[in-house]
C-alpha atoms as a PDB file:
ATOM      1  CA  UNK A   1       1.649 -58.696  -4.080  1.00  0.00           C
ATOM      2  CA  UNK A   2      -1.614 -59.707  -3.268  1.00  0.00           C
ATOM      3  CA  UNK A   3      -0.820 -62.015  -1.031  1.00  0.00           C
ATOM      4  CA  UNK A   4       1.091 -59.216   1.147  1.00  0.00           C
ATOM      5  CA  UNK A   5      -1.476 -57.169   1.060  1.00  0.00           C
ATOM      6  CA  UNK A   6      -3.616 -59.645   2.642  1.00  0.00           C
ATOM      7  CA  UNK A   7      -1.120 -60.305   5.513  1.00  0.00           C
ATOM      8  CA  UNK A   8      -0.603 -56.511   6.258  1.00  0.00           C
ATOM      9  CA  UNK A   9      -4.370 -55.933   6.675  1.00  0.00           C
ATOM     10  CA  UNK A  10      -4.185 -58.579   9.332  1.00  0.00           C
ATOM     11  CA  UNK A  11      -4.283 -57.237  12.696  1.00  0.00           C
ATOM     12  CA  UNK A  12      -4.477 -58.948  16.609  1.00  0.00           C
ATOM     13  CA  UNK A  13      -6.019 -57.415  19.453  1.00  0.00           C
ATOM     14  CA  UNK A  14      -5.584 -58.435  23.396  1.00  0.00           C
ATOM     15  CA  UNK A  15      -8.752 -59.238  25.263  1.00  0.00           C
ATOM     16  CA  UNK A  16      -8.945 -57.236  28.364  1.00  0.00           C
ATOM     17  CA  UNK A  17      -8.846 -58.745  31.867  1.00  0.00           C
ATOM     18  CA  UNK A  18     -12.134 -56.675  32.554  1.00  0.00           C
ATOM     19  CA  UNK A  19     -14.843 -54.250  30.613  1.00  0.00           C
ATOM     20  CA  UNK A  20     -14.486 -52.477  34.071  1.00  0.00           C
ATOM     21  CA  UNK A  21     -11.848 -49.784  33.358  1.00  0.00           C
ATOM     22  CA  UNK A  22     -11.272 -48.732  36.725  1.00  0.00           C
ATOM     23  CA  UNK A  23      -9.900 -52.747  37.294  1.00  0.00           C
ATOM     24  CA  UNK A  24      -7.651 -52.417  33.667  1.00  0.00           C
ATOM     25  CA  UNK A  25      -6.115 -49.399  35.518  1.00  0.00           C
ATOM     26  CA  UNK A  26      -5.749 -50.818  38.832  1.00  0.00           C
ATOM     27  CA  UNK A  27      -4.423 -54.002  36.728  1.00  0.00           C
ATOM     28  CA  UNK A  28      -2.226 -51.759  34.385  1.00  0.00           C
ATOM     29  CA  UNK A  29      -0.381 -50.106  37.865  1.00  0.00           C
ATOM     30  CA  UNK A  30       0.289 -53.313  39.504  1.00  0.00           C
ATOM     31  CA  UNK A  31       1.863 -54.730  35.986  1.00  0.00           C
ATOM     32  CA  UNK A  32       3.585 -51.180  35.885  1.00  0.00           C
ATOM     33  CA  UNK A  33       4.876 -51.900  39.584  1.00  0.00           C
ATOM     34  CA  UNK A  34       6.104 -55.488  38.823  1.00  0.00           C
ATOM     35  CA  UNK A  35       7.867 -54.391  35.259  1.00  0.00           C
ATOM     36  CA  UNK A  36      10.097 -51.351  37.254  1.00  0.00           C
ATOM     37  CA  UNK A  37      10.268 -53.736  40.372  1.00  0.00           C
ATOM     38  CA  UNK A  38      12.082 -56.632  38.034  1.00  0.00           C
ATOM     39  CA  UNK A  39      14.153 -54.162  35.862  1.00  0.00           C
ATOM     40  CA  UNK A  40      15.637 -52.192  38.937  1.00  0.00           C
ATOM     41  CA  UNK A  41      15.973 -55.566  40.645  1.00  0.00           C
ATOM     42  CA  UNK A  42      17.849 -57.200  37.901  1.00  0.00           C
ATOM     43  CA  UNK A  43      19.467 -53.970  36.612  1.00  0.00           C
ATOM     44  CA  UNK A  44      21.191 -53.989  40.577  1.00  0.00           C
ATOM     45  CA  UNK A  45      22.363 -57.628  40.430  1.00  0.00           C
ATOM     46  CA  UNK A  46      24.216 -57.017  36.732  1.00  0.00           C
ATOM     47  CA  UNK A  47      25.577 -54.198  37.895  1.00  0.00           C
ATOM     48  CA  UNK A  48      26.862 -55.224  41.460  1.00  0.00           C
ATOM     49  CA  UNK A  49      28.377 -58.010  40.181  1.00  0.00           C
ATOM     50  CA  UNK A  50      30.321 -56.061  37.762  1.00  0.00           C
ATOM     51  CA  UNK A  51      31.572 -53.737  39.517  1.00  0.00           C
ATOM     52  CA  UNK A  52      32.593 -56.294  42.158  1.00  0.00           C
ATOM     53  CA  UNK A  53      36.131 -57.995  41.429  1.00  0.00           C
ATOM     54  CA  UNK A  54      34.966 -60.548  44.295  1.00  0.00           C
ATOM     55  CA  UNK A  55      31.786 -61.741  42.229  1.00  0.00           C
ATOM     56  CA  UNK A  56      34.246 -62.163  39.194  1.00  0.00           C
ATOM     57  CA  UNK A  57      33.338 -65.843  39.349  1.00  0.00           C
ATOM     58  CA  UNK A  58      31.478 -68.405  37.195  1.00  0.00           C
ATOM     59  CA  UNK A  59      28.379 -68.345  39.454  1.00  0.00           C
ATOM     60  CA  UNK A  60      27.877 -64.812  39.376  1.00  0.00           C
ATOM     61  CA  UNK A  61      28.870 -64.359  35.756  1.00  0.00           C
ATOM     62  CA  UNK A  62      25.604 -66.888  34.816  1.00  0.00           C
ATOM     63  CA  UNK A  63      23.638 -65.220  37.498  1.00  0.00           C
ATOM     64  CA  UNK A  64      24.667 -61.372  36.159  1.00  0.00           C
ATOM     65  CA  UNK A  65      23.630 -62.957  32.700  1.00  0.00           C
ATOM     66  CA  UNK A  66      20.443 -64.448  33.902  1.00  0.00           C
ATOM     67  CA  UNK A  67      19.516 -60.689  35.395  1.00  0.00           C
ATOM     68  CA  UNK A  68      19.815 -58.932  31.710  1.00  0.00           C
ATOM     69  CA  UNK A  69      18.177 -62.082  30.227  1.00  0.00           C
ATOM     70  CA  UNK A  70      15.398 -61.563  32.633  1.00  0.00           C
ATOM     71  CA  UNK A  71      15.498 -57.757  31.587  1.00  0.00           C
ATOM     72  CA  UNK A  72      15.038 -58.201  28.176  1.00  0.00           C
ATOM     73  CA  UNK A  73      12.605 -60.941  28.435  1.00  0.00           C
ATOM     74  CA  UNK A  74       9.831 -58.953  30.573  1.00  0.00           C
ATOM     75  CA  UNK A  75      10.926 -56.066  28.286  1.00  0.00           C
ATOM     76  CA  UNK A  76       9.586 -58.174  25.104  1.00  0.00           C
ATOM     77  CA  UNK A  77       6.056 -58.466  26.966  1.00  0.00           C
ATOM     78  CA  UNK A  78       5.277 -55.446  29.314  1.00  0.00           C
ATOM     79  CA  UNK A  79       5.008 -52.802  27.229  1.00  0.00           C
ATOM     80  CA  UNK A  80       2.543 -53.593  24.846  1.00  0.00           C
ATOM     81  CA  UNK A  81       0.773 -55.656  27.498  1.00  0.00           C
ATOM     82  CA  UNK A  82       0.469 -52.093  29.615  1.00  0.00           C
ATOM     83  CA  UNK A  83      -0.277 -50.544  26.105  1.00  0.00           C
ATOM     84  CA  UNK A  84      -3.300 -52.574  25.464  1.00  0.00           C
ATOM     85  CA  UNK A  85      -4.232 -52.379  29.767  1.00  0.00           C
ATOM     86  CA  UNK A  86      -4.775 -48.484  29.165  1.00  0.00           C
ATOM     87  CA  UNK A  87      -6.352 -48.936  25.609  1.00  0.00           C
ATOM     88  CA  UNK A  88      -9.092 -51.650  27.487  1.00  0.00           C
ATOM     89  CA  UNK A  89      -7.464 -53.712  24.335  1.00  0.00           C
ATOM     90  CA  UNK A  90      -8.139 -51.631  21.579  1.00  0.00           C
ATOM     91  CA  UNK A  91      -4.361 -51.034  20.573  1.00  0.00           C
ATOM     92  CA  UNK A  92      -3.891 -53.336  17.158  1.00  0.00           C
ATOM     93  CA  UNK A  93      -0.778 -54.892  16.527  1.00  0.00           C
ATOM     94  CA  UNK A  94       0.298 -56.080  12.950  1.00  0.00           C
ATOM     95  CA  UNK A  95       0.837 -60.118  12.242  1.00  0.00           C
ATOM     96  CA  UNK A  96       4.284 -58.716  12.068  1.00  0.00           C
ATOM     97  CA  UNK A  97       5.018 -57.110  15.761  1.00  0.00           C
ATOM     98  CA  UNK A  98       2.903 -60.356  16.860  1.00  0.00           C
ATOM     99  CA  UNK A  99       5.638 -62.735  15.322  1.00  0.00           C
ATOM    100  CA  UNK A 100       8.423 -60.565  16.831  1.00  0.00           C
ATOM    101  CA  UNK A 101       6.873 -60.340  20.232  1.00  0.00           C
ATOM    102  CA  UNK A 102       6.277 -63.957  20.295  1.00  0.00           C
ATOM    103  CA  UNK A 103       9.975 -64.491  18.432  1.00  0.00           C
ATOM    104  CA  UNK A 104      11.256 -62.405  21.752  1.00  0.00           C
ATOM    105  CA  UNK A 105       9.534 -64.528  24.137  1.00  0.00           C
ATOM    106  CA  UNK A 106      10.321 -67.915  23.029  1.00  0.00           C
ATOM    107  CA  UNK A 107      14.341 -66.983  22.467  1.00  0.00           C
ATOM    108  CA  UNK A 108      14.749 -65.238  26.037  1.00  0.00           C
ATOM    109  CA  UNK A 109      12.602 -67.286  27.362  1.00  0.00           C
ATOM    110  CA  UNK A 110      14.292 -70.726  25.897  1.00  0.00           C
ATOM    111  CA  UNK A 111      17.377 -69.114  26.924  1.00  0.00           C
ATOM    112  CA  UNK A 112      16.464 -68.187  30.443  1.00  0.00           C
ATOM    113  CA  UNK A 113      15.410 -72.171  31.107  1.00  0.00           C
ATOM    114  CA  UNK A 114      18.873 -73.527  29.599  1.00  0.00           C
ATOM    115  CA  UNK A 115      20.899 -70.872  31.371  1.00  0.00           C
ATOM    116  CA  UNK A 116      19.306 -72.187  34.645  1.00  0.00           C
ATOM    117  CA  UNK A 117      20.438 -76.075  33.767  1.00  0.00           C
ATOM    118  CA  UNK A 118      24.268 -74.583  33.197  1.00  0.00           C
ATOM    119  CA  UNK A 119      23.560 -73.150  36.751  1.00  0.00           C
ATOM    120  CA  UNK A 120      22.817 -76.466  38.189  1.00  0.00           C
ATOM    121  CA  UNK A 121      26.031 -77.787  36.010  1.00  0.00           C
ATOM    122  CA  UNK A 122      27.952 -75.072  38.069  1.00  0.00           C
ATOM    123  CA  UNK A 123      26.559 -75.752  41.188  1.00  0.00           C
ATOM    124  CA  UNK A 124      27.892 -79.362  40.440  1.00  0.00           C
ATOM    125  CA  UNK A 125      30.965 -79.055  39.868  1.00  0.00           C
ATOM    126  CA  UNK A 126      31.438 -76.607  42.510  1.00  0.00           C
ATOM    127  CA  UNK A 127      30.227 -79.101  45.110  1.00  0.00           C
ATOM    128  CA  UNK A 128      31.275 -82.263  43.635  1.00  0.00           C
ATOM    129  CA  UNK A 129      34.122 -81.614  42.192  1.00  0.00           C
ATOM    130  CA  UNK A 130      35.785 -78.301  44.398  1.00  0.00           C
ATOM    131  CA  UNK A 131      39.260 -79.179  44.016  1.00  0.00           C
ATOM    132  CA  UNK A 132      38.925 -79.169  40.075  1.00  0.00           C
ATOM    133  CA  UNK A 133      36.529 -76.216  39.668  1.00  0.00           C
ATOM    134  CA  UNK A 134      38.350 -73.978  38.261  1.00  0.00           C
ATOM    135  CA  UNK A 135      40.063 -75.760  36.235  1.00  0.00           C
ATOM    136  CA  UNK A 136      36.460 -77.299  34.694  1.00  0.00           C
ATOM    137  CA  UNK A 137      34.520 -74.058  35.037  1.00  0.00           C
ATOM    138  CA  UNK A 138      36.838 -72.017  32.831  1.00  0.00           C
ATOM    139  CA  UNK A 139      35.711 -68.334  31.730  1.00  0.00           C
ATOM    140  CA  UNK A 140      36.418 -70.006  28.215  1.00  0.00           C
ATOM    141  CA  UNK A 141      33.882 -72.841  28.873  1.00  0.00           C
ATOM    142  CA  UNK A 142      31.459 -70.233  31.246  1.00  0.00           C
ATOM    143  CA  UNK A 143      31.259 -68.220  28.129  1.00  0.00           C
ATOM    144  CA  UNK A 144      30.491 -71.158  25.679  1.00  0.00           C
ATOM    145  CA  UNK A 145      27.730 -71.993  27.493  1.00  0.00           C
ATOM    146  CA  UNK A 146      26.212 -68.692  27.623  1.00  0.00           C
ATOM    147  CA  UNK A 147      26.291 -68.019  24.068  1.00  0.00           C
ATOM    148  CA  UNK A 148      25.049 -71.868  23.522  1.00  0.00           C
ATOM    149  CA  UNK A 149      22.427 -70.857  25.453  1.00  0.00           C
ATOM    150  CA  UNK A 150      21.627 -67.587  23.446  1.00  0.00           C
ATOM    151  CA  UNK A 151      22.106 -70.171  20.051  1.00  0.00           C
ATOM    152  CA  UNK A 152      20.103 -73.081  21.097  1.00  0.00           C
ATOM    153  CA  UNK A 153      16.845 -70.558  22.113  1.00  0.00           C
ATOM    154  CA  UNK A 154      17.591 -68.525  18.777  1.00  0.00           C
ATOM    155  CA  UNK A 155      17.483 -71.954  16.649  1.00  0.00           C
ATOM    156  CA  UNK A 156      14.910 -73.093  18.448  1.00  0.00           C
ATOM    157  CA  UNK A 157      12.522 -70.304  18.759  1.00  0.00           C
ATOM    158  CA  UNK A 158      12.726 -68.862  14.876  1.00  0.00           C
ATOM    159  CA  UNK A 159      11.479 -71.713  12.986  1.00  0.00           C
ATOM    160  CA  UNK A 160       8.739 -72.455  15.718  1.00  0.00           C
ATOM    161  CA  UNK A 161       7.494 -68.602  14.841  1.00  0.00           C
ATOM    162  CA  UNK A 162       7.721 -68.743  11.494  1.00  0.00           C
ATOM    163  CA  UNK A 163       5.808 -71.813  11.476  1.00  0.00           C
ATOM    164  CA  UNK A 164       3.355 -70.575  13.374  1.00  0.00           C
ATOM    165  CA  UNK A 165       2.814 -67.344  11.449  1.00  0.00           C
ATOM    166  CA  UNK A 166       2.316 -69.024   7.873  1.00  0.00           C
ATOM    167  CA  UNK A 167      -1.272 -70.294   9.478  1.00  0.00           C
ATOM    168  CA  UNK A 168      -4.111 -68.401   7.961  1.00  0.00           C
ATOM    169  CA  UNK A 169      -5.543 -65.712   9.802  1.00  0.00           C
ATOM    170  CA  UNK A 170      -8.744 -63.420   9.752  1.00  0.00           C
ATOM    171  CA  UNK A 171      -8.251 -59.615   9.495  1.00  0.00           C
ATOM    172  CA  UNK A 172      -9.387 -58.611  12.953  1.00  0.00           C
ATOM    173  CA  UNK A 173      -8.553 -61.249  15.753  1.00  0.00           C
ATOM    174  CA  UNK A 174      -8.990 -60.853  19.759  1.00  0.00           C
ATOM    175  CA  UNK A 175      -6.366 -63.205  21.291  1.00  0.00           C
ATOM    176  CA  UNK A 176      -7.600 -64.099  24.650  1.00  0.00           C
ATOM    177  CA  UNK A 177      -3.996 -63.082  26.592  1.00  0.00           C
ATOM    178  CA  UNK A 178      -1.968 -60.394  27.483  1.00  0.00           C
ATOM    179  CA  UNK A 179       1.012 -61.002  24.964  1.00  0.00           C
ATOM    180  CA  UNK A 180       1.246 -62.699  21.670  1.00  0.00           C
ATOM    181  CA  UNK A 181       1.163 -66.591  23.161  1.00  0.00           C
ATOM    182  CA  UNK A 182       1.382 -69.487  20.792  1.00  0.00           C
ATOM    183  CA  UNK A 183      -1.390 -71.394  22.563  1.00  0.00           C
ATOM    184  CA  UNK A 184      -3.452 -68.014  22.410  1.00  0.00           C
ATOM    185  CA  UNK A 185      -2.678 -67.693  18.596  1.00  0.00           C
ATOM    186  CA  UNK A 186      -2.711 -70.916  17.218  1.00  0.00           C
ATOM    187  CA  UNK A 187      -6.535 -71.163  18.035  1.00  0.00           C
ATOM    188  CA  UNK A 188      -7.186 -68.219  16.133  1.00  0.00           C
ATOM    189  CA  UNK A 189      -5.891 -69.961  12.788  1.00  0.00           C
ATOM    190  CA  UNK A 190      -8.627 -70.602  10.389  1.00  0.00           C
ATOM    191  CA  UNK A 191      -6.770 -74.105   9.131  1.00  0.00           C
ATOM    192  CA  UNK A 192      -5.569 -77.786  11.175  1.00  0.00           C
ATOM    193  CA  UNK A 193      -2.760 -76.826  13.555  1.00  0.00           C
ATOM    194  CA  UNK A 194      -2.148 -80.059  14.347  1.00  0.00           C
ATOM    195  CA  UNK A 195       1.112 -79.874  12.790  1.00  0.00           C
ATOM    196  CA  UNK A 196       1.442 -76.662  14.905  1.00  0.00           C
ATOM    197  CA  UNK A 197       0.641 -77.883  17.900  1.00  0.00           C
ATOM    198  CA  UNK A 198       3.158 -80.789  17.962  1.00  0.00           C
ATOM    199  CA  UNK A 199       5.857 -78.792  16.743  1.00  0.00           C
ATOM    200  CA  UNK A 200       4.853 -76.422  19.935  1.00  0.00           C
ATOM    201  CA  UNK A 201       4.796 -79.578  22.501  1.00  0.00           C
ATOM    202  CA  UNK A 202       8.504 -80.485  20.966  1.00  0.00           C
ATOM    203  CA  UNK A 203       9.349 -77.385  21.050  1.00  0.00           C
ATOM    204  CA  UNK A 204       8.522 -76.983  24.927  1.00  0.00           C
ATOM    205  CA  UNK A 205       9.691 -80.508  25.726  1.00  0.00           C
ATOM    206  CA  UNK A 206      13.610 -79.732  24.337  1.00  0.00           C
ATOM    207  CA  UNK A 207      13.602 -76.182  26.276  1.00  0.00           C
ATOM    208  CA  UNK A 208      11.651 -77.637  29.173  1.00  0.00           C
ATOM    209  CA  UNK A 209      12.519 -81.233  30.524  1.00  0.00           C
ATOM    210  CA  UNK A 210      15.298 -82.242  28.809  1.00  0.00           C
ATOM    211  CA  UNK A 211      17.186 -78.972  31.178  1.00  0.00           C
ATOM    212  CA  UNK A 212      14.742 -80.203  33.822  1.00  0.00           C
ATOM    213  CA  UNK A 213      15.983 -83.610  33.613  1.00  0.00           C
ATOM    214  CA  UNK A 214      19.461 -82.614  33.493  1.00  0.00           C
ATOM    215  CA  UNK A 215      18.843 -79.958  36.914  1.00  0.00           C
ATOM    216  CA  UNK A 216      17.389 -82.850  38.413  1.00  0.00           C
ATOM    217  CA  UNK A 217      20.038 -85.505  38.105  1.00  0.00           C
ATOM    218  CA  UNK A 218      23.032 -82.882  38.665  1.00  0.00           C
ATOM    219  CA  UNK A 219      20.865 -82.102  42.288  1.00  0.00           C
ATOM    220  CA  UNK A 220      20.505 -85.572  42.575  1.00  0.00           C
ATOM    221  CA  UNK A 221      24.615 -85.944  42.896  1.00  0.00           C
ATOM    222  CA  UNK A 222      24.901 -82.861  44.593  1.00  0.00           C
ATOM    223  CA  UNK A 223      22.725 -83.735  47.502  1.00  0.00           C
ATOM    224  CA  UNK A 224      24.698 -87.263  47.805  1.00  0.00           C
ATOM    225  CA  UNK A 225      27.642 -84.893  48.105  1.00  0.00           C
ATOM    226  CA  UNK A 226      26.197 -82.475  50.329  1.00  0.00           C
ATOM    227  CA  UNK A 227      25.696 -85.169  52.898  1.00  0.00           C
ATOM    228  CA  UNK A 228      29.088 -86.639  52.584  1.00  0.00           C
ATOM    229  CA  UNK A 229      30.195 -83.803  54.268  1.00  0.00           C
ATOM    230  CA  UNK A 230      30.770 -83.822  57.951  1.00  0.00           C
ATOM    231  CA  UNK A 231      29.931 -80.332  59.599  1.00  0.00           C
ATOM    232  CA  UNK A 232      26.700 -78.947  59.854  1.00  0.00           C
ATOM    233  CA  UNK A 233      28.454 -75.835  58.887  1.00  0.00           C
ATOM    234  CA  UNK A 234      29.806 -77.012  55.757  1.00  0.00           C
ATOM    235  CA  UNK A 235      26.538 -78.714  54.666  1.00  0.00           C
ATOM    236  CA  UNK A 236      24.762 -75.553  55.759  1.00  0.00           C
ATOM    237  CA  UNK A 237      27.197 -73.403  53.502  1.00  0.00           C
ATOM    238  CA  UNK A 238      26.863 -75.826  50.495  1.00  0.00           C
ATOM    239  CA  UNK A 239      23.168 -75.827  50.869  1.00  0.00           C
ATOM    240  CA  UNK A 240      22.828 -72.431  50.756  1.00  0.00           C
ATOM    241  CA  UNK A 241      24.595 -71.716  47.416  1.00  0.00           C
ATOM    242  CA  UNK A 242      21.908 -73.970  45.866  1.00  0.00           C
ATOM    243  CA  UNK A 243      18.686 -73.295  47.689  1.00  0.00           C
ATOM    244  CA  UNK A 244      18.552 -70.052  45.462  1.00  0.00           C
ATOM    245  CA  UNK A 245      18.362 -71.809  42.266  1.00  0.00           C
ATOM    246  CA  UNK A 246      16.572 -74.080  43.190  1.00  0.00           C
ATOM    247  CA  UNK A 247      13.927 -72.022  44.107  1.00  0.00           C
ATOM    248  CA  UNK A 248      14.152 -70.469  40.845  1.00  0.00           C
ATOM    249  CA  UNK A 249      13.874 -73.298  38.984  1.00  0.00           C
ATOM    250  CA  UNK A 250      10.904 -74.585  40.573  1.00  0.00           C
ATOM    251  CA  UNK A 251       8.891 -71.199  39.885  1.00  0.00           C
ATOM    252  CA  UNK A 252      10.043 -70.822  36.029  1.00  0.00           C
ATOM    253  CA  UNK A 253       9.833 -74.791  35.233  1.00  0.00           C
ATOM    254  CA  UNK A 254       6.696 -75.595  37.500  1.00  0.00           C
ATOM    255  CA  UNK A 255       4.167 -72.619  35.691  1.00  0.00           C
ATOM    256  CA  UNK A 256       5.916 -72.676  32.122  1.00  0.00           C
ATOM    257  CA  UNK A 257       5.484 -77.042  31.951  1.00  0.00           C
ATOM    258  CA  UNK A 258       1.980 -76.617  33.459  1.00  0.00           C
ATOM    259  CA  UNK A 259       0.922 -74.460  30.249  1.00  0.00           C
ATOM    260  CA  UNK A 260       3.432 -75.585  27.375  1.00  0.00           C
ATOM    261  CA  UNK A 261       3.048 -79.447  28.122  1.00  0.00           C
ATOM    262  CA  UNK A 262      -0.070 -80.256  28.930  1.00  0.00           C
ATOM    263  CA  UNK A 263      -2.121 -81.855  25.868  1.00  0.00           C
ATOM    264  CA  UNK A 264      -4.098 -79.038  24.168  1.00  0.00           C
ATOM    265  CA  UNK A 265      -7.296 -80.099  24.401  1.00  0.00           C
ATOM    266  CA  UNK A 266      -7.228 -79.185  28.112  1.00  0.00           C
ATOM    267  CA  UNK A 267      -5.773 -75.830  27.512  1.00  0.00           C
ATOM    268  CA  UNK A 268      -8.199 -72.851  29.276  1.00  0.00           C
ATOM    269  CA  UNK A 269      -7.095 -69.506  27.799  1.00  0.00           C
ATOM    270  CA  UNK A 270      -8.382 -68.260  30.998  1.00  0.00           C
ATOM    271  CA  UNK A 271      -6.746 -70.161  33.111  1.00  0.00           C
ATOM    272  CA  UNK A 272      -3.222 -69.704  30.822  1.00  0.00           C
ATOM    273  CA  UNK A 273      -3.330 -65.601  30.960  1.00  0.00           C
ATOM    274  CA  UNK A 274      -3.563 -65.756  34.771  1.00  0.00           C
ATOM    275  CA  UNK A 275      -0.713 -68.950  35.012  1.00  0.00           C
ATOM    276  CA  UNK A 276       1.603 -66.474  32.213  1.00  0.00           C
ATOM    277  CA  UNK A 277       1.360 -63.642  34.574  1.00  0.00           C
ATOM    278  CA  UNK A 278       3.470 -65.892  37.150  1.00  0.00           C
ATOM    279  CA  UNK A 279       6.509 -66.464  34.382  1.00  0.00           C
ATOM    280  CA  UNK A 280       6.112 -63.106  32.490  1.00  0.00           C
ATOM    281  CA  UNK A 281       5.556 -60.521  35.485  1.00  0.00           C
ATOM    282  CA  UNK A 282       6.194 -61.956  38.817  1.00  0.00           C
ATOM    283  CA  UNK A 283       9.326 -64.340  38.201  1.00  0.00           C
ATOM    284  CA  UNK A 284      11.411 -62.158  37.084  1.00  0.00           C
ATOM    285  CA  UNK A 285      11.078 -59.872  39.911  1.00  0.00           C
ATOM    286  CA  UNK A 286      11.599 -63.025  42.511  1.00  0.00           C
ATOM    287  CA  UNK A 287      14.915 -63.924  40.985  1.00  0.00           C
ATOM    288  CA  UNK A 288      16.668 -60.902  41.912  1.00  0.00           C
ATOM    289  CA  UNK A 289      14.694 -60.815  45.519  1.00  0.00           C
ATOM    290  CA  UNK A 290      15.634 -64.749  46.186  1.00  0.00           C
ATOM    291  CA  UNK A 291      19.146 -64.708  45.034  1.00  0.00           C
ATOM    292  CA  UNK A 292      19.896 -61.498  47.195  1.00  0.00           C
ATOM    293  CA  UNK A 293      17.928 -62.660  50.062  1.00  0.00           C
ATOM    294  CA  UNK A 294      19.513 -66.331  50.591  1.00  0.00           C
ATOM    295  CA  UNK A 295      23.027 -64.937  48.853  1.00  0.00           C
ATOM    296  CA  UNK A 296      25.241 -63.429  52.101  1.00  0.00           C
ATOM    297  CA  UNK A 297      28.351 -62.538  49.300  1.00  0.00           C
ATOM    298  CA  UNK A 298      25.774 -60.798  47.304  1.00  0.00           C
ATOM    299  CA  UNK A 299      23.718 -59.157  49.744  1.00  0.00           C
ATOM    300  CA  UNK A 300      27.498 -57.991  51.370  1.00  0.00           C
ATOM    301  CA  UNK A 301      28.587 -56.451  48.041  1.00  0.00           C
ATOM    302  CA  UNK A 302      25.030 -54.667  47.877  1.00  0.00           C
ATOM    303  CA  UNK A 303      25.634 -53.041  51.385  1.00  0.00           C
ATOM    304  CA  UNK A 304      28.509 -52.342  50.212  1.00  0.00           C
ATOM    305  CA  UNK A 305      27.904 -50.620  47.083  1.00  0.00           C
ATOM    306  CA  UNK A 306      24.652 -48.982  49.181  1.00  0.00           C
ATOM    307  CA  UNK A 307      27.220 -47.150  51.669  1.00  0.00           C
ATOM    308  CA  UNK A 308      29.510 -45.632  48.918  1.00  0.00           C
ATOM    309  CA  UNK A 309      26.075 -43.617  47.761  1.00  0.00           C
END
């Protein structure tokens, strides 16, 4: 009984990005801006291809998922991130909405990186292997390895979280970030994280560059196949239904690896708030943007859906 006590006295607060409060409100509207921009972005993409029986197709059924993963990711981080912008980082949060928010963030987020390797799975068989895509990319299989996805962040993220919250922690701690970060936290124990800190680096390197790895070699193929093909116009066309993701890909795995693999005695918590800000707030208003920009069946189905309002 004690011992709970202890833990529900324990409290986190987020360092501000200034003491100026007329920069945490200038900061707080353009985080505001970004969170509506990504959720009406993303909300549009689920929703057009849903109500579009011409999108009914395994790449748009990962990329429709992709949007209400993204949705639900930036969901788990803005609003207590604007909270605290308003508060100049005086709104507390218990060890226990820390460990969820962080929970949130490592199971979208895990999810969001392994969804994008089945992407680059689809885009291979589509290109590779066109003749037997639909027999390959069944909605049985398409749905397997969405909800492996979902399973394999889940597994991956609760243990990491619980392991992470059984450090020792003082009752009042600033956590130099915008959102509960393991990086951010783990320095705040008052015990060797070592343990903590490779579990972390695994952690990152199974939902990081193993799907890296597995992108890169299924692009490696597809650009062999890509210039096995004859027309400009067909190469063109083929290109094109990959540039998207791979654009994606490049954003989300580029700033995530940067902070979750490098060793941690060169981690800057400065330097990792401003880097998170890419993956948490900006990302996930890009995907929707680059996917309907570079996406002429997508952008179509939004005119579309634009002239029946």
């Amino acid at each position: 009984m004690e011992e709970i006590n202890k833990t529900a006295k324990i409290q986190f607060f987020f360092h501000p990005f200034s003491a100026d409060p007329k920069v945490q409100v200038v900061i707080f509207v353009a985080f505001l801006v970004m969170y509506l921009s990504s959720l009406s972005g993303n909300a549009t993409i689920a929703v057009i291809v849903q109500i579009n029986n011409s999108l009914h197709t395994p790449m748009y059924f990962f990329l429709a998922n992709l949007a209400v993963l993204e949705i639900f990711y930036i969901s788990a981080i803005a609003p207590l991130a604007l909270a605290n912008l308003l508060s100049m980082g005086r709104t507390p949060v218990s060890i226990t909405g820390c460990g969820s928010q962080m929970f949130f963030f490592i199971f979208l987020g895990g999810a969001d990186c392994l969804l994008l390797a089945v992407m680059a799975y689809d885009r291979f068989i589509a290109i590779c292997y066109p003749l037997r895509y639909t027999v390959i990319m069944s909605w049985p299989l398409c749905v397997e390895l969405m909800v492996g996805s979902l399973v394999l962040g889940f597994l991956l993220s609760l243990p990491l979280t619980i392991l992470i919250f059984h450090l020792p922690f003082c009752n009042n701690n600033e956590i130099y970030h915008f959102y509960c970060d393991m990086p951010a936290v783990i320095r705040l124990a008052r015990a060797d994280t070592h343990v903590h800190e490779t579990a972390l680096y695994i952690t990152s390197f199974i939902i990081l560059s193993i799907p890296l790895s597995l992108i890169s070699i299924s692009y490696v193929f597809i650009v062999a196949a890509i210039l096995r093909i004859r027309s400009a116009q067909g190469r063109h066309r083929a290109f094109s239904t990959c540039s998207s993701h791979i654009l994606v890909v490049l954003l989300q795995y580029g700033c995530t690896s940067f902070i979750y693999l490098s060793p941690s005695s060169s981690y800057s918590p400065e330097m990792g708030r401003v880097v998170s800000v890419v993956y948490t707030f900006i990302t996930p208003i890009l995907n929707p943007l680059i996917y309907s920009m570079r996406n002429k069946e997508l952008k179509d189905a939004l005119r579309k859906a634009l002239r029946k309002f």
